[in-house]
Protein backbone atom coordinates (compact mmCIF):
# COMPACT_ATOMS: atom_id res chain seq x y z
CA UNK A 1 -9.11 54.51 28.98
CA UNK A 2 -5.91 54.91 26.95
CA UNK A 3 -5.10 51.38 28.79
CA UNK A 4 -8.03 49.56 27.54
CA UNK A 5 -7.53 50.55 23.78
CA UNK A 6 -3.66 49.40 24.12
CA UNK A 7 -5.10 46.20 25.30
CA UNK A 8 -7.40 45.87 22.80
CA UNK A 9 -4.86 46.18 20.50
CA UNK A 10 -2.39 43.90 21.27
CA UNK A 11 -5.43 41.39 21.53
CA UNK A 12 -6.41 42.18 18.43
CA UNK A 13 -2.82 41.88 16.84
CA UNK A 14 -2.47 38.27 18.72
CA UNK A 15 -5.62 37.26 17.63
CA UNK A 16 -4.41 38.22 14.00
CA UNK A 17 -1.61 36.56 14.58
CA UNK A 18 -3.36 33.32 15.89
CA UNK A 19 -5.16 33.29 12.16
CA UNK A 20 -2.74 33.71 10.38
CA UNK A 21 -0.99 30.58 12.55
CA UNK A 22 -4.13 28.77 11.80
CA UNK A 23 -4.23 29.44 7.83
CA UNK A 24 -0.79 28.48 7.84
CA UNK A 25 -1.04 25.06 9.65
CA UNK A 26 -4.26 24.48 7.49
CA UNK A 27 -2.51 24.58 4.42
CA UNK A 28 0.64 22.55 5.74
CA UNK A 29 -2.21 19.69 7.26
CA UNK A 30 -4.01 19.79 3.34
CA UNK A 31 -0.30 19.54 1.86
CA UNK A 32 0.49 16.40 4.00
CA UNK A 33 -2.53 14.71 3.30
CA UNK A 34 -2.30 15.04 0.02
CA UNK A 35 1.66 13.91 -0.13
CA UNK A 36 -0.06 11.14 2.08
CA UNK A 37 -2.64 10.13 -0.44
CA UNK A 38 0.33 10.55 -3.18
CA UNK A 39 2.86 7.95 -0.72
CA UNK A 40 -0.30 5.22 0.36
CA UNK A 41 -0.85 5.08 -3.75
CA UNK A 42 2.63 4.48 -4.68
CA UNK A 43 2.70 2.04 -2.13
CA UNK A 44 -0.11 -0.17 -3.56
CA UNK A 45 1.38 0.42 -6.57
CA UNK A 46 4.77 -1.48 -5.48
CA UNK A 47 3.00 -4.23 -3.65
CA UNK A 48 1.01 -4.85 -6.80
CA UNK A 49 3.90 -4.94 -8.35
CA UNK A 50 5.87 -7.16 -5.83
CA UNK A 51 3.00 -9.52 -5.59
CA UNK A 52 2.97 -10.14 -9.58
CA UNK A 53 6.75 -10.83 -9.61
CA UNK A 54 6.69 -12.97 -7.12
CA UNK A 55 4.08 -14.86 -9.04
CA UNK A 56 6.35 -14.71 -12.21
CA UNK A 57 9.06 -15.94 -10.37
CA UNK A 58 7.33 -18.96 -8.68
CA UNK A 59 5.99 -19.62 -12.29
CA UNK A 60 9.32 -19.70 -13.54
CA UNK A 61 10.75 -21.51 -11.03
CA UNK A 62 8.74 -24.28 -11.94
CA UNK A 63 9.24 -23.91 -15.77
CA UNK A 64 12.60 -24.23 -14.89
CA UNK A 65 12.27 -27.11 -13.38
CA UNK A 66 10.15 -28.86 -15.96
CA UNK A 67 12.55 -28.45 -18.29
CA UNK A 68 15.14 -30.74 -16.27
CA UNK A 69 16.67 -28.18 -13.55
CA UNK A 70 17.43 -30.16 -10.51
CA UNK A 71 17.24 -27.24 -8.29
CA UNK A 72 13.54 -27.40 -7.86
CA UNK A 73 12.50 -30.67 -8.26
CA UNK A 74 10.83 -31.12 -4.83
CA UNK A 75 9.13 -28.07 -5.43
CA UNK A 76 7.39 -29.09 -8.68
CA UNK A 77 6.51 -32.23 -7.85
CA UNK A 78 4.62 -30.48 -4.34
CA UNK A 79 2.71 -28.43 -6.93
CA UNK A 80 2.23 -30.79 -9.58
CA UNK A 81 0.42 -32.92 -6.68
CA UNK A 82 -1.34 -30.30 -5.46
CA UNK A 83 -3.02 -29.58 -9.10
CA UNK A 84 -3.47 -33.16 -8.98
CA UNK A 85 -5.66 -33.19 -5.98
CA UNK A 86 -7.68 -29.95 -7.09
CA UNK A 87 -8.47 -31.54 -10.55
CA UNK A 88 -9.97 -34.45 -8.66
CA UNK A 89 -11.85 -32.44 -6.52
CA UNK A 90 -13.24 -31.18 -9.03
CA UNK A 91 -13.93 -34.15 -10.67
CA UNK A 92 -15.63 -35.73 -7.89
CA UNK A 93 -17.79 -32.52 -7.25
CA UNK A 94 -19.08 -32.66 -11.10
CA UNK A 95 -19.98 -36.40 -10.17
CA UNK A 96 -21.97 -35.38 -7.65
């Protein structure tokens, strides 16, 4: 009988033991996650970011080259047409 309660026992200690395991690993998962959530939102924070520079610089670019930079001529010109061709799109869709 004296068996059986020892068994019990250590079964019972393991299984307290198992818990406490499990509370542990809980709070460690909730932890991540959050430091996830923290990471993912800093992230779309710097692409934002990165996407708006990018614009500024392109912008700049061609400022720069209005303003008599040789370096991007070709470029300007590509985008000047391009507004070009939008604009009369547009044009011919209002005559419509």
């Amino acid at each position: 009988m004296s068996e059986i309660v020892e068994i019990i026992d250590i079964l019972e200690n393991k299984l307290k033991n198992l818990l406490r395991k499990i509370d542990h690993l809980e709070q460690t998962n909730l932890e991540l996650n959050q430091e996830l959530q923290k990471s993912t939102a800093f992230i779309q924070n710097q692409s934002k970011e990165i996407d708006t520079l990018k614009k500024d610089y392109e912008t700049l670019k061609i400022a720069n080259s209005l303003l008599g930079s040789d370096e991007n001529k070709r470029d300007t010109k590509l985008k000047i047409n391009s507004l070009i061709r939008e604009i009369d799109y547009c044009i011919a869709q209002l005559s419509d």
